[in-house]
C-alpha atoms as a PDB file:
ATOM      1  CA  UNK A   1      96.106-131.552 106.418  1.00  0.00           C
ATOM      2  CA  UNK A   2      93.491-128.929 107.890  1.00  0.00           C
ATOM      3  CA  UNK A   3      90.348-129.398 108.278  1.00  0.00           C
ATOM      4  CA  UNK A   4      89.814-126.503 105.872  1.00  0.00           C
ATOM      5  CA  UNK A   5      92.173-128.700 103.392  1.00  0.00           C
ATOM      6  CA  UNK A   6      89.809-131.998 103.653  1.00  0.00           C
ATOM      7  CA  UNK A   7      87.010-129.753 103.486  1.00  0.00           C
ATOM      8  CA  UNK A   8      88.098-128.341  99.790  1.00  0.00           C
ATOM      9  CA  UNK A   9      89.264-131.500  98.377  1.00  0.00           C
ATOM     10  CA  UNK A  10      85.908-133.504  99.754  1.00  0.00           C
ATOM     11  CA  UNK A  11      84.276-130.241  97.610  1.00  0.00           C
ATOM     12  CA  UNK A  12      86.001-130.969  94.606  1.00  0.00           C
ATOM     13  CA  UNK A  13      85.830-134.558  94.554  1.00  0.00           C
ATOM     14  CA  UNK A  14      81.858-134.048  94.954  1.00  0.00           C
ATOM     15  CA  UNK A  15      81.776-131.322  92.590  1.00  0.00           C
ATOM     16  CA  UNK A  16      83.853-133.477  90.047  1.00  0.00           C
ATOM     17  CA  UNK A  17      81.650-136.871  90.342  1.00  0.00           C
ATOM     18  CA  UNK A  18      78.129-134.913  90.326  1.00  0.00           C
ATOM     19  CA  UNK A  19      79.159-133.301  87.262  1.00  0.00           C
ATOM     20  CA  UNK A  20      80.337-136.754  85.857  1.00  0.00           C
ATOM     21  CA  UNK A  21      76.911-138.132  86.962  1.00  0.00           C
ATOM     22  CA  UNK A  22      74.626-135.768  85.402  1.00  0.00           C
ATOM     23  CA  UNK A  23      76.459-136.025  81.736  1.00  0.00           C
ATOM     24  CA  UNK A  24      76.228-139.616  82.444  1.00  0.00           C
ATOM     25  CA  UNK A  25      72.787-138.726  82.770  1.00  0.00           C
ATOM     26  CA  UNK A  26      72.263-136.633  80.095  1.00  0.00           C
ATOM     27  CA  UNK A  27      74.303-139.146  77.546  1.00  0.00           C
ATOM     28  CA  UNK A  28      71.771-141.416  78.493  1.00  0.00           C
ATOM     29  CA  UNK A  29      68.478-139.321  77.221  1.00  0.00           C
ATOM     30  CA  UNK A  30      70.307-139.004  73.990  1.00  0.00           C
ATOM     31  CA  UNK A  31      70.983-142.232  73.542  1.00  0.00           C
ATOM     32  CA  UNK A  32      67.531-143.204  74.420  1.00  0.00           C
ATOM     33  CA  UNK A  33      65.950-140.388  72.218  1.00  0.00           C
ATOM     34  CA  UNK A  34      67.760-141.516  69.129  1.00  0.00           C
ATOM     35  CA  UNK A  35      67.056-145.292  69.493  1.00  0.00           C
ATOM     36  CA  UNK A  36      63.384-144.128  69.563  1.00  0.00           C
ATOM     37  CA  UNK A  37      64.031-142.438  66.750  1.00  0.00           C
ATOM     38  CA  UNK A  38      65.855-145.483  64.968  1.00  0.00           C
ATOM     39  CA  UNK A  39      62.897-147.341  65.678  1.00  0.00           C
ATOM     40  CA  UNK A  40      60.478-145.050  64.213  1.00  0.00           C
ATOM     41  CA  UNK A  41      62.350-145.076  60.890  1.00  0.00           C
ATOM     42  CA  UNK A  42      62.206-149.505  61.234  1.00  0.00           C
ATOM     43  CA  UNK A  43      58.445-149.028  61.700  1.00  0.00           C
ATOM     44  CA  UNK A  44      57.907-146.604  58.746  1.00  0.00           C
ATOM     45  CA  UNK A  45      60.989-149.111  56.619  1.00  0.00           C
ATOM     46  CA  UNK A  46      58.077-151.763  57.286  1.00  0.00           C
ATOM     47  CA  UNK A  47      54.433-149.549  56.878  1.00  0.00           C
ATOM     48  CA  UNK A  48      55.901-146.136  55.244  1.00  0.00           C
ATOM     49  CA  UNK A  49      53.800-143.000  55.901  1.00  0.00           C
ATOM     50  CA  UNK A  50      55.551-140.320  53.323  1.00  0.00           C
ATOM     51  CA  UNK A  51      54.793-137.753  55.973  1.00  0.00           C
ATOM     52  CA  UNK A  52      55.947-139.572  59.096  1.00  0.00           C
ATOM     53  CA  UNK A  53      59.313-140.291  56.968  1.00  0.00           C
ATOM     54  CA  UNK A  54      60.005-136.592  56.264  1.00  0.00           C
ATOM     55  CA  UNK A  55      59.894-136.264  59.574  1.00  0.00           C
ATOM     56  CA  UNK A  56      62.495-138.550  60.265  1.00  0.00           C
ATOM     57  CA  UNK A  57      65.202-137.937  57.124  1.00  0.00           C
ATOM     58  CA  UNK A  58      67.273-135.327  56.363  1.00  0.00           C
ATOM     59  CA  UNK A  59      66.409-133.338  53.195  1.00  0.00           C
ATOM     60  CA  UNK A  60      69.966-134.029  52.279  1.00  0.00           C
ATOM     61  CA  UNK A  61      70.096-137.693  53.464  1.00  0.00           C
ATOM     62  CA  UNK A  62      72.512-140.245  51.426  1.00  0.00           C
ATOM     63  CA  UNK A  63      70.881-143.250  51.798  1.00  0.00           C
ATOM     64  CA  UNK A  64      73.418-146.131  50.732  1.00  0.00           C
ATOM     65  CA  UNK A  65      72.047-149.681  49.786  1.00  0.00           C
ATOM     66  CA  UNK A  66      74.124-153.137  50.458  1.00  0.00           C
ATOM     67  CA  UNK A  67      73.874-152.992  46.670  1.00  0.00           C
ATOM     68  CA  UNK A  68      75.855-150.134  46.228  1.00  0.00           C
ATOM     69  CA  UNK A  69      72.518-147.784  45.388  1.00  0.00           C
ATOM     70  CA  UNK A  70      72.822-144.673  47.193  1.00  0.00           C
ATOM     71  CA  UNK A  71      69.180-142.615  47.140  1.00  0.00           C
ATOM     72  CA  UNK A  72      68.887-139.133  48.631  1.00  0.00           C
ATOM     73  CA  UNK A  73      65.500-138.026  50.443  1.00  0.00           C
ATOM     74  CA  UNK A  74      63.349-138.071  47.502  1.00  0.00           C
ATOM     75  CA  UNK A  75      64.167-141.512  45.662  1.00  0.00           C
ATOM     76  CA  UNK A  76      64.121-143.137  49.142  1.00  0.00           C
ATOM     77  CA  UNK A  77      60.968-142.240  50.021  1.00  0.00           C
ATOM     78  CA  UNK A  78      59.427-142.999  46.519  1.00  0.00           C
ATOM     79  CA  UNK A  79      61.233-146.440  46.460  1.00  0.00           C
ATOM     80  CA  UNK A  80      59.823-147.009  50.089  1.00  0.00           C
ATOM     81  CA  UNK A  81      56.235-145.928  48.588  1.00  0.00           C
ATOM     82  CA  UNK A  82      55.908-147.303  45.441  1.00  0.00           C
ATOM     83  CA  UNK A  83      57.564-151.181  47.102  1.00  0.00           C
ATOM     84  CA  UNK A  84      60.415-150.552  44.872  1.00  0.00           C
ATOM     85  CA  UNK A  85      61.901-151.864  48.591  1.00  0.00           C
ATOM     86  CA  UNK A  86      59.499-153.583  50.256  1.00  0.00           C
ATOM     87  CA  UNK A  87      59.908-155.109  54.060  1.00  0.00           C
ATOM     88  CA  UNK A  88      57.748-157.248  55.214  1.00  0.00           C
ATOM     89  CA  UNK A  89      59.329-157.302  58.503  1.00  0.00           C
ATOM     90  CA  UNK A  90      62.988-156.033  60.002  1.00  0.00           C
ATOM     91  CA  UNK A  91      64.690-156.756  62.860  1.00  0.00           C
ATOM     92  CA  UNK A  92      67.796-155.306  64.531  1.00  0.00           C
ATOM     93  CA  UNK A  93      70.191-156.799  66.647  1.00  0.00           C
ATOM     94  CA  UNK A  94      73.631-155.662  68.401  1.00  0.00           C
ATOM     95  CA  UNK A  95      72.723-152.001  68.008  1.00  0.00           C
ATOM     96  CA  UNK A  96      74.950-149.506  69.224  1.00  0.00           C
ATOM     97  CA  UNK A  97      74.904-145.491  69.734  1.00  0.00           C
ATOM     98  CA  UNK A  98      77.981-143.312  69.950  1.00  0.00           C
ATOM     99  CA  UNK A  99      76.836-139.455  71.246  1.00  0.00           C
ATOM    100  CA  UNK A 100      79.332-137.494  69.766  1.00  0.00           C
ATOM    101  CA  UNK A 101      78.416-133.627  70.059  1.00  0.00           C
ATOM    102  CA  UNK A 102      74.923-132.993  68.168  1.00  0.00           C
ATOM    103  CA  UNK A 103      75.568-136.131  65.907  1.00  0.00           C
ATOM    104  CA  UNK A 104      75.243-139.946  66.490  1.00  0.00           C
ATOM    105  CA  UNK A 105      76.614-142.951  65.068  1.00  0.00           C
ATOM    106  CA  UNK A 106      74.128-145.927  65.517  1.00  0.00           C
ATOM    107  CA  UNK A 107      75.438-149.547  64.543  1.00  0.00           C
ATOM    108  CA  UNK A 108      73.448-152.768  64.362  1.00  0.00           C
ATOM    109  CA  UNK A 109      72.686-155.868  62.418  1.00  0.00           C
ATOM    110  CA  UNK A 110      69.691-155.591  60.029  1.00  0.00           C
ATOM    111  CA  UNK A 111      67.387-158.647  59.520  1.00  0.00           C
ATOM    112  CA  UNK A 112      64.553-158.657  57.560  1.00  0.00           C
ATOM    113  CA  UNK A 113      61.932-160.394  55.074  1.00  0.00           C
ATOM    114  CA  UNK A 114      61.649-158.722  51.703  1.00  0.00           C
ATOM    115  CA  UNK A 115      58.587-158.691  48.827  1.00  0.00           C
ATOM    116  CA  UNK A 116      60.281-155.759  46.613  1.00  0.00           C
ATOM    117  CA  UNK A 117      58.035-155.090  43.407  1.00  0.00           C
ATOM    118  CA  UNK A 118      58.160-157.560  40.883  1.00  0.00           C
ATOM    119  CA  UNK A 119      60.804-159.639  42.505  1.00  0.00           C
ATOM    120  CA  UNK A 120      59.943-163.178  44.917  1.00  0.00           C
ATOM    121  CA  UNK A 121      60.025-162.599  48.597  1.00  0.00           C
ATOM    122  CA  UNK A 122      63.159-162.840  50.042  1.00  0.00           C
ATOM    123  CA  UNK A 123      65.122-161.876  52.942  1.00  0.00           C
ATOM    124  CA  UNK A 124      67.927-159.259  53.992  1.00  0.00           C
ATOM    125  CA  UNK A 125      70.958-159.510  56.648  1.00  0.00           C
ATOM    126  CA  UNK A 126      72.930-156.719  56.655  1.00  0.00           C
ATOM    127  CA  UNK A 127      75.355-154.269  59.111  1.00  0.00           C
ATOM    128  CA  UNK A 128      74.109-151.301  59.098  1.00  0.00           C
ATOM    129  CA  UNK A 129      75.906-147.621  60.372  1.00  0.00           C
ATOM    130  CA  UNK A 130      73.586-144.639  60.734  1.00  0.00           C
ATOM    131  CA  UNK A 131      74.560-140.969  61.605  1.00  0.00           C
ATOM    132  CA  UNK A 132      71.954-138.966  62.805  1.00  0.00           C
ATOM    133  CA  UNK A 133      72.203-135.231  63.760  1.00  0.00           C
ATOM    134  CA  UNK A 134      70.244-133.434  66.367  1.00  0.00           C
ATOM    135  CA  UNK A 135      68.103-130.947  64.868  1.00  0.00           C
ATOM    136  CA  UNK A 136      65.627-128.452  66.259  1.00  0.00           C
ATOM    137  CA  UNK A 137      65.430-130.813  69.485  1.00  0.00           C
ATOM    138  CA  UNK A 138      64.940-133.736  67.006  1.00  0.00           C
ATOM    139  CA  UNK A 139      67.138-136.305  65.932  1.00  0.00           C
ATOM    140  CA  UNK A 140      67.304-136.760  61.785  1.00  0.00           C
ATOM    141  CA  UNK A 141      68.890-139.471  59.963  1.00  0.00           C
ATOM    142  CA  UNK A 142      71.205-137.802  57.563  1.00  0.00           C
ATOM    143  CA  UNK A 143      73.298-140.470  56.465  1.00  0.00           C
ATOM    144  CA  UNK A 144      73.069-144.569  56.428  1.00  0.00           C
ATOM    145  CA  UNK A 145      75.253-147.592  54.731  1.00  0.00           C
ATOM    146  CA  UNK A 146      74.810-150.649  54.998  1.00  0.00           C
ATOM    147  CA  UNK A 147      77.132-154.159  54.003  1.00  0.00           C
ATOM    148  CA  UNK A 148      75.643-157.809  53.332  1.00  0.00           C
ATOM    149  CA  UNK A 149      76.913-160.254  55.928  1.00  0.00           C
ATOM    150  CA  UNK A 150      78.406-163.480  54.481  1.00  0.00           C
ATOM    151  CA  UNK A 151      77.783-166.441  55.989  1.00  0.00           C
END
């Protein structure tokens, strides 16, 4: 090999790795912007702000319950303001975020104590899969289903 040969493929192999580096980068804003934004919804889940939610939720959210209730934008926030679904406090565990594109797929394990109107307290454990979608620089939640565990 030349030197001009070494030269090229020392080039290329930079070029290649520096360009791996920075969407490694990159991959990892996203992922930190939308577990920010998964923790904003927990907060507002826990002390719900009607306006701070619509900032958060897709106007054409589907909102599935454990239960098998699916709400869209308008009958989740009610139910979140009127403590149809009341959390007194969540946790989550084991999460997970895929960046796919201008979508993400966030996983975790959902723990939380409950007071829901007209019902005892009680308590929730759940898996939960989110897809949010990156709108207007902002990451939405347009979609969300969650399971019970069993013990």
């Amino acid at each position: 090999m030349n030197r001009y040969s070494v030269f090229k493929s020392a080039f290329i192999t930079f070029l290649f790795l520096a360009l791996n580096l920075s969407n490694a980068f990159a991959q990892g804003k996203e992922e930190a912007e939308v577990a920010n934004a998964v923790e904003a919804l927990r907060v507002q889940l826990v002390d719900p702000q009607e306006n701070e939610l619509s900032k958060l939720v897709s106007r054409d959210l589907s909102y599935g319950h454990s239960n098998g209730l699916v709400e869209d934008q308008a009958t989740f926030t009610a139910s979140l303001m009127s403590g149809k679904f009341n959390f007194q406090k969540i946790n989550l565990t084991e999460q997970t975020i895929k960046i796919t594109g201008d979508a993400a797929i966030v996983r975790h394990v959902f723990t939380a104590e409950t007071h829901d109107a007209g019902k005892s307290p009680g308590s929730a454990n759940l898996k939960v899969l989110q897809v949010w979608h990156k709108q207007g620089g902002k990451w939405i939640l347009i979609a969300r289903q969650a399971v019970k565990i069993t013990v």
